[in-house]
PDB file of N, CA and C in Angstrom:
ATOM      1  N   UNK A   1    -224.215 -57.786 -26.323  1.00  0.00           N
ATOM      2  CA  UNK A   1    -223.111 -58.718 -26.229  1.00  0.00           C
ATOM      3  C   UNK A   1    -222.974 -59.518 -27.521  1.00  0.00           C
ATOM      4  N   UNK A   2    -224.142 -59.934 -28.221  1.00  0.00           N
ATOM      5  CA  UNK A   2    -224.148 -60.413 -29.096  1.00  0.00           C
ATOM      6  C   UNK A   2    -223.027 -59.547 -30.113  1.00  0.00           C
ATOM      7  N   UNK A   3    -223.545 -58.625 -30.527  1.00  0.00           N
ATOM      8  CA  UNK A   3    -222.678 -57.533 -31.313  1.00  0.00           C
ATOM      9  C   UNK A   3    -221.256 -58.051 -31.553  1.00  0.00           C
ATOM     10  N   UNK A   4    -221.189 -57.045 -30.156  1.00  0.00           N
ATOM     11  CA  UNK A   4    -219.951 -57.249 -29.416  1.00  0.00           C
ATOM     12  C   UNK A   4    -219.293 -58.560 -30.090  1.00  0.00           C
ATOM     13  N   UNK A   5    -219.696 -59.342 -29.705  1.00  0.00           N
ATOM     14  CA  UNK A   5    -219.009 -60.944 -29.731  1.00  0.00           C
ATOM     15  C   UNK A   5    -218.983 -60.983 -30.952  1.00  0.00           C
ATOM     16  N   UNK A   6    -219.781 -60.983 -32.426  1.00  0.00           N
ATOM     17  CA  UNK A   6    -219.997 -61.084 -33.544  1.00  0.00           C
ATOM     18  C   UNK A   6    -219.033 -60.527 -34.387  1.00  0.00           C
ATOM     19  N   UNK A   7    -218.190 -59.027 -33.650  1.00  0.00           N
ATOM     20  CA  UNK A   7    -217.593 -57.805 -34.256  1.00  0.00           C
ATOM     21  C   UNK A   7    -216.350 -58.935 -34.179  1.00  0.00           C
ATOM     22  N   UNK A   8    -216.047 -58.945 -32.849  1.00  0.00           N
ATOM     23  CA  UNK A   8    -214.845 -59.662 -32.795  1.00  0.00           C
ATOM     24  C   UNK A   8    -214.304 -61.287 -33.220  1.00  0.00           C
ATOM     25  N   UNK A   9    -215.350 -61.889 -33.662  1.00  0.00           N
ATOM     26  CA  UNK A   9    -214.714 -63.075 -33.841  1.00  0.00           C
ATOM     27  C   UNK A   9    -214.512 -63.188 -35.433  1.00  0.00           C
ATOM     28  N   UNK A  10    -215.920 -62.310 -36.452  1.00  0.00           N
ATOM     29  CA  UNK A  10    -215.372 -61.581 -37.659  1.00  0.00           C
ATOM     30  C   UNK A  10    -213.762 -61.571 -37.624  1.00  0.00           C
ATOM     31  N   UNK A  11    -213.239 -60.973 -36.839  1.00  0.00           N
ATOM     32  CA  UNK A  11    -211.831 -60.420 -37.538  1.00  0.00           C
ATOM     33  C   UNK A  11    -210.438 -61.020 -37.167  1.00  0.00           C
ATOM     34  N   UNK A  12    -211.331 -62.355 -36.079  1.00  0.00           N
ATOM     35  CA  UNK A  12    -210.124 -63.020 -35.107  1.00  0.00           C
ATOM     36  C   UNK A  12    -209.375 -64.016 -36.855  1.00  0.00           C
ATOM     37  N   UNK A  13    -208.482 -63.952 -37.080  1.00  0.00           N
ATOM     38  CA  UNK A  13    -208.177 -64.911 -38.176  1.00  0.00           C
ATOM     39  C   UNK A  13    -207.852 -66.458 -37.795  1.00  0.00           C
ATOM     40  N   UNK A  14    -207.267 -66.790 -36.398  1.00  0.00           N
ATOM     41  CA  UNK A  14    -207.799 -67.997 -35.849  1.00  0.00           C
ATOM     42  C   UNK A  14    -209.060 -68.677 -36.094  1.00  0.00           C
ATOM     43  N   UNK A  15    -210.015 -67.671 -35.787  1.00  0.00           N
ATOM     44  CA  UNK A  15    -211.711 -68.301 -35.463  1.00  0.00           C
ATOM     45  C   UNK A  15    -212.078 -68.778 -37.384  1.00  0.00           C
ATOM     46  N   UNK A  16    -212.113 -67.664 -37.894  1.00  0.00           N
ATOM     47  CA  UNK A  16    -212.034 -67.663 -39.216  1.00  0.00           C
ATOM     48  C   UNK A  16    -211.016 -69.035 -39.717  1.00  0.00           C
ATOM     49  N   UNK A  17    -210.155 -69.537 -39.092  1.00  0.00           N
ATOM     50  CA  UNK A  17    -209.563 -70.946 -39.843  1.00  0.00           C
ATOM     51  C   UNK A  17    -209.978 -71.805 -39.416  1.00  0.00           C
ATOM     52  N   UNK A  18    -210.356 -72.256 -37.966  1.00  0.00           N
ATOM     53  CA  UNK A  18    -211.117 -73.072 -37.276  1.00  0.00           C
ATOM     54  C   UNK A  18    -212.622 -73.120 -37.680  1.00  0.00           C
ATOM     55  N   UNK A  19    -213.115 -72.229 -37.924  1.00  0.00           N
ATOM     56  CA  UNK A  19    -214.778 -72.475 -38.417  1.00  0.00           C
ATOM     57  C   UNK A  19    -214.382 -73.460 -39.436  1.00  0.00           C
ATOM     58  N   UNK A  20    -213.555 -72.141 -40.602  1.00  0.00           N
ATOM     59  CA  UNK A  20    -213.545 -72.369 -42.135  1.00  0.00           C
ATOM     60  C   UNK A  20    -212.961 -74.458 -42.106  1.00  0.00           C
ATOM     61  N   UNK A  21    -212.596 -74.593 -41.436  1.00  0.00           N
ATOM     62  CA  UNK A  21    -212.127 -76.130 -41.212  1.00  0.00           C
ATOM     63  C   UNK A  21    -213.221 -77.382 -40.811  1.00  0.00           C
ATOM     64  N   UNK A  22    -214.005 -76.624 -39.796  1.00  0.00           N
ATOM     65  CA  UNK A  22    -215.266 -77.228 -39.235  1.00  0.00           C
ATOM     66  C   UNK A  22    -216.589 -77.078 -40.077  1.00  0.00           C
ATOM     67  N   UNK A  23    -216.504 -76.056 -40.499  1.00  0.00           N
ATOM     68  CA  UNK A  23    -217.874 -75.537 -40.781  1.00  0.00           C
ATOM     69  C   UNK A  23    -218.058 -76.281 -42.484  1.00  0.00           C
ATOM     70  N   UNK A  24    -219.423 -76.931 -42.322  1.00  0.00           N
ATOM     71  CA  UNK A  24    -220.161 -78.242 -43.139  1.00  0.00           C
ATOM     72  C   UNK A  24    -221.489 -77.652 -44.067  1.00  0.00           C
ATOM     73  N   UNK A  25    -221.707 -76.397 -43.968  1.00  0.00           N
ATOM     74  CA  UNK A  25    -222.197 -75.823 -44.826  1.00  0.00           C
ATOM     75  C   UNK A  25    -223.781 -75.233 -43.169  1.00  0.00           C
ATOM     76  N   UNK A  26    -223.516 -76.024 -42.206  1.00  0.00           N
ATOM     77  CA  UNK A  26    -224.588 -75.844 -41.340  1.00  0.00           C
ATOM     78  C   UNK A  26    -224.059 -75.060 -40.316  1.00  0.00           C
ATOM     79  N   UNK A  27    -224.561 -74.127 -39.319  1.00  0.00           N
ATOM     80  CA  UNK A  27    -224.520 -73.518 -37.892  1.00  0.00           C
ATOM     81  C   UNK A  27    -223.386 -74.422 -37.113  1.00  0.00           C
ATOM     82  N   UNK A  28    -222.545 -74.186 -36.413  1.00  0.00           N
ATOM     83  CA  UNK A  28    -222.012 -75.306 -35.667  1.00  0.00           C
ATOM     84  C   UNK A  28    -221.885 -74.699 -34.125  1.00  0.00           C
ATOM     85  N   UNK A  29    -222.465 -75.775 -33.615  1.00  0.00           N
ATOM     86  CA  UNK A  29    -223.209 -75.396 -31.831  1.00  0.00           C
ATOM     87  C   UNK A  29    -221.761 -75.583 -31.046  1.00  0.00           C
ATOM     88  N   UNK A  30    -221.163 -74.149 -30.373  1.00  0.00           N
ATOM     89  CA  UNK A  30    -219.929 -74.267 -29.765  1.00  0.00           C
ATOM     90  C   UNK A  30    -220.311 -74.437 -28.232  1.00  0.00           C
ATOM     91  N   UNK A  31    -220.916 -74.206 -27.642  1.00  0.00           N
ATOM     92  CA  UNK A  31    -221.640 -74.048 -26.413  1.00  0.00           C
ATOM     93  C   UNK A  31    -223.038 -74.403 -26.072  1.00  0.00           C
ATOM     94  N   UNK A  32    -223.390 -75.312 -25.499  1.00  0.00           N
ATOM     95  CA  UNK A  32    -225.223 -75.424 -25.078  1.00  0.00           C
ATOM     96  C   UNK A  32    -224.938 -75.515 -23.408  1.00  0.00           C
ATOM     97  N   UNK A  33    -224.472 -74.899 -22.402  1.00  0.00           N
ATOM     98  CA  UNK A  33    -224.232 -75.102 -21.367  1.00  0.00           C
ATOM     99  C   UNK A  33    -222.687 -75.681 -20.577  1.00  0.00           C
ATOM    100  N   UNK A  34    -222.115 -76.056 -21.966  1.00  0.00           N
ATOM    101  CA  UNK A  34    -220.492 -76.425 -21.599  1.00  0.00           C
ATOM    102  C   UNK A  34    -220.427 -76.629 -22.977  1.00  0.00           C
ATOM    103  N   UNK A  35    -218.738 -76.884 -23.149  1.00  0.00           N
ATOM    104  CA  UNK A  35    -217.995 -76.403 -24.822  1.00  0.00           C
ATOM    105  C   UNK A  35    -218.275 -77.486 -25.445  1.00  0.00           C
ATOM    106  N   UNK A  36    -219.072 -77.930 -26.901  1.00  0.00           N
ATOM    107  CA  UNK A  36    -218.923 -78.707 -27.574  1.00  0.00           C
ATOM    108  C   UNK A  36    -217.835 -79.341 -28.244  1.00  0.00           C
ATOM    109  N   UNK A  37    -217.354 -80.783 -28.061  1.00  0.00           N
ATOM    110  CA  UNK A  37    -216.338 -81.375 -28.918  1.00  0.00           C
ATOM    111  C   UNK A  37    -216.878 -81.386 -30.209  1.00  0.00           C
ATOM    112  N   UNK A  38    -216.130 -81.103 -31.178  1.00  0.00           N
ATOM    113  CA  UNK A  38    -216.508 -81.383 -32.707  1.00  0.00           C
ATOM    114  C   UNK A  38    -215.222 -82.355 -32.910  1.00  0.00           C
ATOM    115  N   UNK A  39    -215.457 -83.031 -34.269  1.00  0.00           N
ATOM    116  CA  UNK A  39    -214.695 -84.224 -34.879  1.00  0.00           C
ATOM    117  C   UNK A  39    -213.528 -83.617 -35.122  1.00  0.00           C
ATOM    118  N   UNK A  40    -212.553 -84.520 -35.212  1.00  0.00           N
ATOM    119  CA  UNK A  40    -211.009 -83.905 -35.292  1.00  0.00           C
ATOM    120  C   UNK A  40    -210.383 -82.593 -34.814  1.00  0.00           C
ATOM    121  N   UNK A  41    -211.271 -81.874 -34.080  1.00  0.00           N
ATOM    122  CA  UNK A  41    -210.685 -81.328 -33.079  1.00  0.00           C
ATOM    123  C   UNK A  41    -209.920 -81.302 -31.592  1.00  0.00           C
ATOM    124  N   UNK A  42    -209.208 -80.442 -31.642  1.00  0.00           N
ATOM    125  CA  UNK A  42    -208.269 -80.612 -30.088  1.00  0.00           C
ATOM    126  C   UNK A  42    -209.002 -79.480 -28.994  1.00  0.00           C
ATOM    127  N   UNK A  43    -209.623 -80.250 -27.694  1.00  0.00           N
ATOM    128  CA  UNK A  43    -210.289 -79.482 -26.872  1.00  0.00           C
ATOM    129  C   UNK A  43    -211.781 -79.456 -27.542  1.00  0.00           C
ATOM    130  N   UNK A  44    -212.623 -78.768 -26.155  1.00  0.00           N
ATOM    131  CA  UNK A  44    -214.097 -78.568 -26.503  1.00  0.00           C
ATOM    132  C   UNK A  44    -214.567 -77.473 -27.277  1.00  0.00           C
ATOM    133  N   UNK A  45    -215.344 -76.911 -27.759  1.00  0.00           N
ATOM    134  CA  UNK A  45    -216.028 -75.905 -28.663  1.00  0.00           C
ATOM    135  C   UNK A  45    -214.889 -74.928 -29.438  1.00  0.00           C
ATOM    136  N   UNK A  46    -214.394 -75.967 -30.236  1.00  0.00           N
ATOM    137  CA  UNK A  46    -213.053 -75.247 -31.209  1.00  0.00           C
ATOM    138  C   UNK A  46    -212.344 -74.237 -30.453  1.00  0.00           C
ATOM    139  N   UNK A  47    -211.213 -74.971 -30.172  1.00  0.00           N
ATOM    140  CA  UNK A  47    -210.159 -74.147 -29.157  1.00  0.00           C
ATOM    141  C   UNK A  47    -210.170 -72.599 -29.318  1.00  0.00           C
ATOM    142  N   UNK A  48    -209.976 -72.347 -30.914  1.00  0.00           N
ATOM    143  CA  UNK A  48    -209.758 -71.128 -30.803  1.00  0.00           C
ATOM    144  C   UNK A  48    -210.713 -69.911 -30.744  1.00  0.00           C
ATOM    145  N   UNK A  49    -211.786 -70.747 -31.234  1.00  0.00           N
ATOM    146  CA  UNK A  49    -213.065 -69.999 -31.308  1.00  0.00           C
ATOM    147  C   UNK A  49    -213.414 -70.162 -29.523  1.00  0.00           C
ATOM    148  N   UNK A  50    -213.448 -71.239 -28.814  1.00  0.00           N
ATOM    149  CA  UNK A  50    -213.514 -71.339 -27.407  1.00  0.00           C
ATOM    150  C   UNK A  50    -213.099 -70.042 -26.594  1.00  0.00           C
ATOM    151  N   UNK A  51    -211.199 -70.060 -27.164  1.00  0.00           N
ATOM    152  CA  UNK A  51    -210.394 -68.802 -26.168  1.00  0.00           C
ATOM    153  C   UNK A  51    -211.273 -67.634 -26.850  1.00  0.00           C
ATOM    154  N   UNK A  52    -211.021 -67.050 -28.121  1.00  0.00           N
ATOM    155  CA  UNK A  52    -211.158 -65.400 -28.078  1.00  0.00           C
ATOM    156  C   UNK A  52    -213.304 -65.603 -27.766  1.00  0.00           C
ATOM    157  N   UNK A  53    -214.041 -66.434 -27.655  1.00  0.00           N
ATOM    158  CA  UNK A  53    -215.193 -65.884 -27.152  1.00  0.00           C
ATOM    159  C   UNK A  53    -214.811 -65.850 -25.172  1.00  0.00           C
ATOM    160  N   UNK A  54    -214.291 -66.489 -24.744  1.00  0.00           N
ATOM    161  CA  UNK A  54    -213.935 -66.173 -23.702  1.00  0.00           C
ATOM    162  C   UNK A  54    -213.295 -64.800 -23.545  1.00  0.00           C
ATOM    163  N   UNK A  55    -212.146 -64.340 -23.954  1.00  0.00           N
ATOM    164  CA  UNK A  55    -211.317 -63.231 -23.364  1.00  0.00           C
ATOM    165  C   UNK A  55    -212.232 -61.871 -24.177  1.00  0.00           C
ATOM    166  N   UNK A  56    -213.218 -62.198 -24.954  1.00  0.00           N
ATOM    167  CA  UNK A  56    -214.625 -61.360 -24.861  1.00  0.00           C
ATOM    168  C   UNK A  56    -215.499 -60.990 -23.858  1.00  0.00           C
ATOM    169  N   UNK A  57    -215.892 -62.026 -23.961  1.00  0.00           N
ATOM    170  CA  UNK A  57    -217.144 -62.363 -22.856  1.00  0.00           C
ATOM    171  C   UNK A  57    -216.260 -62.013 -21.414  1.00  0.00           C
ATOM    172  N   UNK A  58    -214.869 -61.910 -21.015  1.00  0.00           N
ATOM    173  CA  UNK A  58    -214.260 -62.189 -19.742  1.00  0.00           C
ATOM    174  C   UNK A  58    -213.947 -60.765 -19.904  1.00  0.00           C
ATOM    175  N   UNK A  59    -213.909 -59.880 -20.823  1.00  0.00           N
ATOM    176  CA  UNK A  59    -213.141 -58.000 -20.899  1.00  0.00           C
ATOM    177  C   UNK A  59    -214.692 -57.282 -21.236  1.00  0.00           C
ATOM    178  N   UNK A  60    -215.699 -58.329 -21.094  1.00  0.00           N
ATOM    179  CA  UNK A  60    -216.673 -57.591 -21.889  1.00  0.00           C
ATOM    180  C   UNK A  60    -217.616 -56.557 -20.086  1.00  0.00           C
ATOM    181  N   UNK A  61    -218.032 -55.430 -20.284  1.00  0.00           N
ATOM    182  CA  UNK A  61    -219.053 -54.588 -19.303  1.00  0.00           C
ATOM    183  C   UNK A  61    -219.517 -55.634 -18.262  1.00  0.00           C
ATOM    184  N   UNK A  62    -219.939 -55.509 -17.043  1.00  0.00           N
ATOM    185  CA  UNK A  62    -220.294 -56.375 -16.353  1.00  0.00           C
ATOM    186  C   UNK A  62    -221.582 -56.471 -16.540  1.00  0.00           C
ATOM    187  N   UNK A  63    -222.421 -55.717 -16.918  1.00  0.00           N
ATOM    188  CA  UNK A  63    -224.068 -55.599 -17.707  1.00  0.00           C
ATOM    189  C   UNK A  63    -223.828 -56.656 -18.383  1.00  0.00           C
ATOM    190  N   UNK A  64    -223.126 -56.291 -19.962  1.00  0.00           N
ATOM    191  CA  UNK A  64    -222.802 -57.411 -20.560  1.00  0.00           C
ATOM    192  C   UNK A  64    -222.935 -58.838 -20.502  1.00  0.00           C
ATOM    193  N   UNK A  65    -222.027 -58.961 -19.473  1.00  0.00           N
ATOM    194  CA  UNK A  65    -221.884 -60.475 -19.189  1.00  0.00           C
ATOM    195  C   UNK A  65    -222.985 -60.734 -18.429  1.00  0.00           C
ATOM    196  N   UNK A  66    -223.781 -59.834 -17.534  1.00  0.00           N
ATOM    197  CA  UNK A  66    -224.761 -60.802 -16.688  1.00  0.00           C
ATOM    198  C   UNK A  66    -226.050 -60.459 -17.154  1.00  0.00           C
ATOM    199  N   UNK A  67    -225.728 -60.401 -18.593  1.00  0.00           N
ATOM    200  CA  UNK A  67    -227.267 -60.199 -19.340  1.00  0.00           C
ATOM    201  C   UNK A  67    -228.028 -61.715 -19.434  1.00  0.00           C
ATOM    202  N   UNK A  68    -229.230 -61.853 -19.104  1.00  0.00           N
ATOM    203  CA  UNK A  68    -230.204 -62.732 -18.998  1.00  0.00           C
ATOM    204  C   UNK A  68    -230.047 -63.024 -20.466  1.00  0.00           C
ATOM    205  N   UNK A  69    -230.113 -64.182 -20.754  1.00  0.00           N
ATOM    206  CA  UNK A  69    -230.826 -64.839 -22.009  1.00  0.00           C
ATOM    207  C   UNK A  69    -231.054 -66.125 -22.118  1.00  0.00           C
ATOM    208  N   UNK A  70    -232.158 -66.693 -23.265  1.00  0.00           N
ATOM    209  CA  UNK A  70    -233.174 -67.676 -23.150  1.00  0.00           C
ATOM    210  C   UNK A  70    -232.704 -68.677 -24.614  1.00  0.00           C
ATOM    211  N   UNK A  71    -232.830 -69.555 -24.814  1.00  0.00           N
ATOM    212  CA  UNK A  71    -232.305 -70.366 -25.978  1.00  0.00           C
ATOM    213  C   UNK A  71    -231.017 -70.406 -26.784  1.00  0.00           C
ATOM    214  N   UNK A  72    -231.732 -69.990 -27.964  1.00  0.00           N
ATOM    215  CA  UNK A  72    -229.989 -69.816 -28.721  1.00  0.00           C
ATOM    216  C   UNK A  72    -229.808 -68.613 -29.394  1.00  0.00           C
ATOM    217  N   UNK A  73    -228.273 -68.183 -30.002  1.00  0.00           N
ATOM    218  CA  UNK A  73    -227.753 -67.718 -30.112  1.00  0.00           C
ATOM    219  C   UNK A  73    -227.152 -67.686 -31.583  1.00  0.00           C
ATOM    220  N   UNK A  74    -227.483 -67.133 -32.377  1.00  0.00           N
ATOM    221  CA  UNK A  74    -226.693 -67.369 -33.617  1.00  0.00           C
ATOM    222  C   UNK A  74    -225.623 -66.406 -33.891  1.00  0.00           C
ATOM    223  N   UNK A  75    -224.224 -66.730 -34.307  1.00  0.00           N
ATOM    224  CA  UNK A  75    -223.277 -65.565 -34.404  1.00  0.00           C
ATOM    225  C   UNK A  75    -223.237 -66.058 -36.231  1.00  0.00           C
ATOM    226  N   UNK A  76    -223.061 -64.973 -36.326  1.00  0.00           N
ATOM    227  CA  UNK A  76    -222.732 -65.165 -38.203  1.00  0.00           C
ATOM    228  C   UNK A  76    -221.479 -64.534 -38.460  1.00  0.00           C
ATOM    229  N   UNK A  77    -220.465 -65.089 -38.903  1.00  0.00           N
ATOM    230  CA  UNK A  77    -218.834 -64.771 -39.201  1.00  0.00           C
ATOM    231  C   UNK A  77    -218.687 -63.850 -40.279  1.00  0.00           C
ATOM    232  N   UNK A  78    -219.710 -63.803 -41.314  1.00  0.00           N
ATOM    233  CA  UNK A  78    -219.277 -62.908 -42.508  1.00  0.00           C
ATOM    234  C   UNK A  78    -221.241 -62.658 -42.998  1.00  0.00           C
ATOM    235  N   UNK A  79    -220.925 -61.796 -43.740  1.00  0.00           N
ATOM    236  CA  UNK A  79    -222.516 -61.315 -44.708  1.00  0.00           C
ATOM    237  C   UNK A  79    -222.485 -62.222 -45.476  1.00  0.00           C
ATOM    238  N   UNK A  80    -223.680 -63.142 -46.040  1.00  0.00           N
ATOM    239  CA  UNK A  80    -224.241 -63.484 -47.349  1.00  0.00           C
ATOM    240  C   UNK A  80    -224.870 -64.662 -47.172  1.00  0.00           C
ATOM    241  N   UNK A  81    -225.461 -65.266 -48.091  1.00  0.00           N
ATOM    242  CA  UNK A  81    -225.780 -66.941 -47.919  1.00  0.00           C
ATOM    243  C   UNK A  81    -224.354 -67.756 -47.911  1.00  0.00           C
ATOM    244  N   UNK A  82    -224.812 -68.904 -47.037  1.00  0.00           N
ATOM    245  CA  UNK A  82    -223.479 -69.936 -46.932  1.00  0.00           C
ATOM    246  C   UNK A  82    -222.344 -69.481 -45.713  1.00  0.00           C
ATOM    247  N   UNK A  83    -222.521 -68.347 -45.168  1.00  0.00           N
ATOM    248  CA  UNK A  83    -221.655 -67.457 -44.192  1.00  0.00           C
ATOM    249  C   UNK A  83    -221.783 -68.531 -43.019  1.00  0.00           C
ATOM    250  N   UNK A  84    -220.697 -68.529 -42.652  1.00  0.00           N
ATOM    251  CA  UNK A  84    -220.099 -69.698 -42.011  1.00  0.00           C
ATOM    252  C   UNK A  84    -220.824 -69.008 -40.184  1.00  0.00           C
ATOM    253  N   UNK A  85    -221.830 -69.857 -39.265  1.00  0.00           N
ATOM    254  CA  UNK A  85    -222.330 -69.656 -37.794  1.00  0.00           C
ATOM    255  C   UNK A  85    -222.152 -70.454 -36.854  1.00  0.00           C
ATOM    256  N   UNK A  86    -221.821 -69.831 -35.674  1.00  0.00           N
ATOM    257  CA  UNK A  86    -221.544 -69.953 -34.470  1.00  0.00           C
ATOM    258  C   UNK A  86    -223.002 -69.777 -33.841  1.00  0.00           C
ATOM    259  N   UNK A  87    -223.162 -71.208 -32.768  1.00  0.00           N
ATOM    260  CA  UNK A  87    -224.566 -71.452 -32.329  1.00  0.00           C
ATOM    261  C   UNK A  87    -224.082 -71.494 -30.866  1.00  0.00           C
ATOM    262  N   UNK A  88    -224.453 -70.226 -29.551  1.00  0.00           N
ATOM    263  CA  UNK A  88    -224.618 -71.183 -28.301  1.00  0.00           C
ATOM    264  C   UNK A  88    -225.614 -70.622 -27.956  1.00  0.00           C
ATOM    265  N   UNK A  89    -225.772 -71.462 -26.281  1.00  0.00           N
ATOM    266  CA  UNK A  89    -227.193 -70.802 -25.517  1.00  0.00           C
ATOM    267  C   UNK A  89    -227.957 -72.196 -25.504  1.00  0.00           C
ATOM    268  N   UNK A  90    -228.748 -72.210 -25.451  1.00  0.00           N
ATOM    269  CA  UNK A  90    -229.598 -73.406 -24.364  1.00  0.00           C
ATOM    270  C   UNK A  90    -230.618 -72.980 -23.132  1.00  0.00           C
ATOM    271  N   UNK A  91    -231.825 -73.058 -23.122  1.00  0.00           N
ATOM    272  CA  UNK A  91    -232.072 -73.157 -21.839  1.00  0.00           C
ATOM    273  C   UNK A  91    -232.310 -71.574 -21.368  1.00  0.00           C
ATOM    274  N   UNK A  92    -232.037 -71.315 -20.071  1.00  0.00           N
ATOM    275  CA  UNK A  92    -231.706 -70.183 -19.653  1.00  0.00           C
ATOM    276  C   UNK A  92    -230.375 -69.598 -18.795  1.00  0.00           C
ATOM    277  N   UNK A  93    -229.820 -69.110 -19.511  1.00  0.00           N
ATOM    278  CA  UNK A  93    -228.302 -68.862 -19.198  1.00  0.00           C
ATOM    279  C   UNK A  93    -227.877 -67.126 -19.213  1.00  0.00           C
ATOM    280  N   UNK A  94    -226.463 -66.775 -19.145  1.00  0.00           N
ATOM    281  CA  UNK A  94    -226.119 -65.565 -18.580  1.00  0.00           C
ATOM    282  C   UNK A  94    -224.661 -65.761 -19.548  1.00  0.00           C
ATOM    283  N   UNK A  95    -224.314 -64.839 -20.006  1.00  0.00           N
ATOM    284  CA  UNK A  95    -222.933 -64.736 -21.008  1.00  0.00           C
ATOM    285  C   UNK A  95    -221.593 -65.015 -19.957  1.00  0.00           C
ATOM    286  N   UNK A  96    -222.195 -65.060 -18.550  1.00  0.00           N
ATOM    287  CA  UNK A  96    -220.904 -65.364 -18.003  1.00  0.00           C
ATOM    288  C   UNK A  96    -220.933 -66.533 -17.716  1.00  0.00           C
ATOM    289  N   UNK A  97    -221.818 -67.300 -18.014  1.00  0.00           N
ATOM    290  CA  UNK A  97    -221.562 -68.797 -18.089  1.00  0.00           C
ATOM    291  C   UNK A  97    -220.898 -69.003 -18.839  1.00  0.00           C
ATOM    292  N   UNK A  98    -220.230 -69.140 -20.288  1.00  0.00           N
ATOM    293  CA  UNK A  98    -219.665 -69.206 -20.759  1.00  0.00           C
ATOM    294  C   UNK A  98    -217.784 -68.635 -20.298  1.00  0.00           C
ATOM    295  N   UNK A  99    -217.753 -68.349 -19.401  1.00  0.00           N
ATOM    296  CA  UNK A  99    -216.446 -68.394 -18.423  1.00  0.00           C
ATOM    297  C   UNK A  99    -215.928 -69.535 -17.916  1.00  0.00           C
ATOM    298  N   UNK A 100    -217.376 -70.238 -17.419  1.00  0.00           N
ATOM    299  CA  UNK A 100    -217.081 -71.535 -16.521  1.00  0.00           C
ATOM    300  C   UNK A 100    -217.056 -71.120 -15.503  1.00  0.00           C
ATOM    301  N   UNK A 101    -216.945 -70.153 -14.921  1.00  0.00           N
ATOM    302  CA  UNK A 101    -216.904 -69.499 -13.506  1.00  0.00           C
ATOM    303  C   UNK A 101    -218.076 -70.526 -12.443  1.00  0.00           C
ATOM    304  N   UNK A 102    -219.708 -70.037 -13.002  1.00  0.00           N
ATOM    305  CA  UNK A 102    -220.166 -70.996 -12.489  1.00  0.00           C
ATOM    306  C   UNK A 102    -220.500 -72.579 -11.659  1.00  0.00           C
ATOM    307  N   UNK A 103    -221.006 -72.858 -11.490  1.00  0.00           N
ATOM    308  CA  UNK A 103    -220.816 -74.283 -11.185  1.00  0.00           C
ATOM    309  C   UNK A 103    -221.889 -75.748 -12.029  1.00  0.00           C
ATOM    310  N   UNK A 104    -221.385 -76.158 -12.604  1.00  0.00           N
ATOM    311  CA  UNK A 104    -221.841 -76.997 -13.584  1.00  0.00           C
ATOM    312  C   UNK A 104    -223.490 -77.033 -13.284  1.00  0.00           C
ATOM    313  N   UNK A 105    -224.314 -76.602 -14.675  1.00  0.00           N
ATOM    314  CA  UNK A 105    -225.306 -76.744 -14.450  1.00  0.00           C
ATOM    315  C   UNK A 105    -226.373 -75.181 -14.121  1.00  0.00           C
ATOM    316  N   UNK A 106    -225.447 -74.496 -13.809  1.00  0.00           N
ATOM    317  CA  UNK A 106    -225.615 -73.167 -12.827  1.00  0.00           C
ATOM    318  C   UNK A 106    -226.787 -72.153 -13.650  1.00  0.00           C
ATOM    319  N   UNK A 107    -226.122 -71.905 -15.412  1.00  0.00           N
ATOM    320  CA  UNK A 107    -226.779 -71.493 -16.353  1.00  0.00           C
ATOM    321  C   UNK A 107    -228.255 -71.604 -16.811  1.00  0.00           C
ATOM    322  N   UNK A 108    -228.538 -72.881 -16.314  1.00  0.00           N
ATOM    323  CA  UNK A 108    -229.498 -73.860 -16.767  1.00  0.00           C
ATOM    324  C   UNK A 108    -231.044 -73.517 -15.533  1.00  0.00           C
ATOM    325  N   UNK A 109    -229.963 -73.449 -14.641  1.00  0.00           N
ATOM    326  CA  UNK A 109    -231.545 -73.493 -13.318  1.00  0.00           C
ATOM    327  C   UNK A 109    -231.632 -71.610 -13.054  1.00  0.00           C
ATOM    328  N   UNK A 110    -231.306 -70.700 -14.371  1.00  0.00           N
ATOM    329  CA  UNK A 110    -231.442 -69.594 -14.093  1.00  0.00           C
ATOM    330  C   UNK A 110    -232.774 -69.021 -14.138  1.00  0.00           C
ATOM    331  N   UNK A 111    -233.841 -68.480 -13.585  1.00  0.00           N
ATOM    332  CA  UNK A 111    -234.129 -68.407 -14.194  1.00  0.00           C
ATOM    333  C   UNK A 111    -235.192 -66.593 -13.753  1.00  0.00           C
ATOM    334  N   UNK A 112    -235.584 -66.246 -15.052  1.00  0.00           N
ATOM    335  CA  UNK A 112    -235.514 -64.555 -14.666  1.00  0.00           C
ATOM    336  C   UNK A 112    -236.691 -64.310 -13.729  1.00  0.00           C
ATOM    337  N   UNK A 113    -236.377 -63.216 -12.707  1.00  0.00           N
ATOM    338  CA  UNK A 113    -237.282 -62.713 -11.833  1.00  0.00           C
ATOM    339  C   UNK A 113    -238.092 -61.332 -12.348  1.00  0.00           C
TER     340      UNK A 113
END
């Protein structure tokens, strides 16, 4: 899923103006269990970067989405030093948390059998 998600937000040119706007030379955390507000933005975990990881994560295999995972998450937008990253994950969570489908909190008390 990671991939997956990485391939596509590379080429979204939205996500790419919204980072390139946000992004401070550091990782910027869009998700730890619900969408991060950043400064002078409209909506939680950069709108646009918010929608297309959603309608990913929401078209993505159902494996996919209910893949187990543990902390964080680094997405990297382009190759090289200084390449502008996307940080979520927290805890123990499932890629379909990031839907919201869940119920607040839901991600968090997952935990693997």
């Amino acid at each position: 899923m990671t991939r997956r998600l990485q391939g596509a937000l590379r080429k979204d040119p939205r996500v790419q103006a919204a980072v390139a706007e946000a992004h401070a030379g550091k990782a910027l955390m869009v998700w730890n269990g619900d969408w991060v507000r950043h400064t002078g933005q409209d909506g939680n975990g950069l709108a646009a970067v918010r929608e297309a990881i959603m309608w990913e994560v929401g078209f993505a295999p159902q494996a996919c989405r209910a893949e187990a995972m543990r902390g964080l998450v680094l997405i990297s937008l382009a190759d090289g030093p200084g390449a502008p990253r996307l940080v979520v994950g927290g805890g123990y969570w499932r890629w379909s948390d990031l839907l919201g489908a869940a119920p607040p909190g839901a991600g968090r008390a997952f935990r693997p059998g």
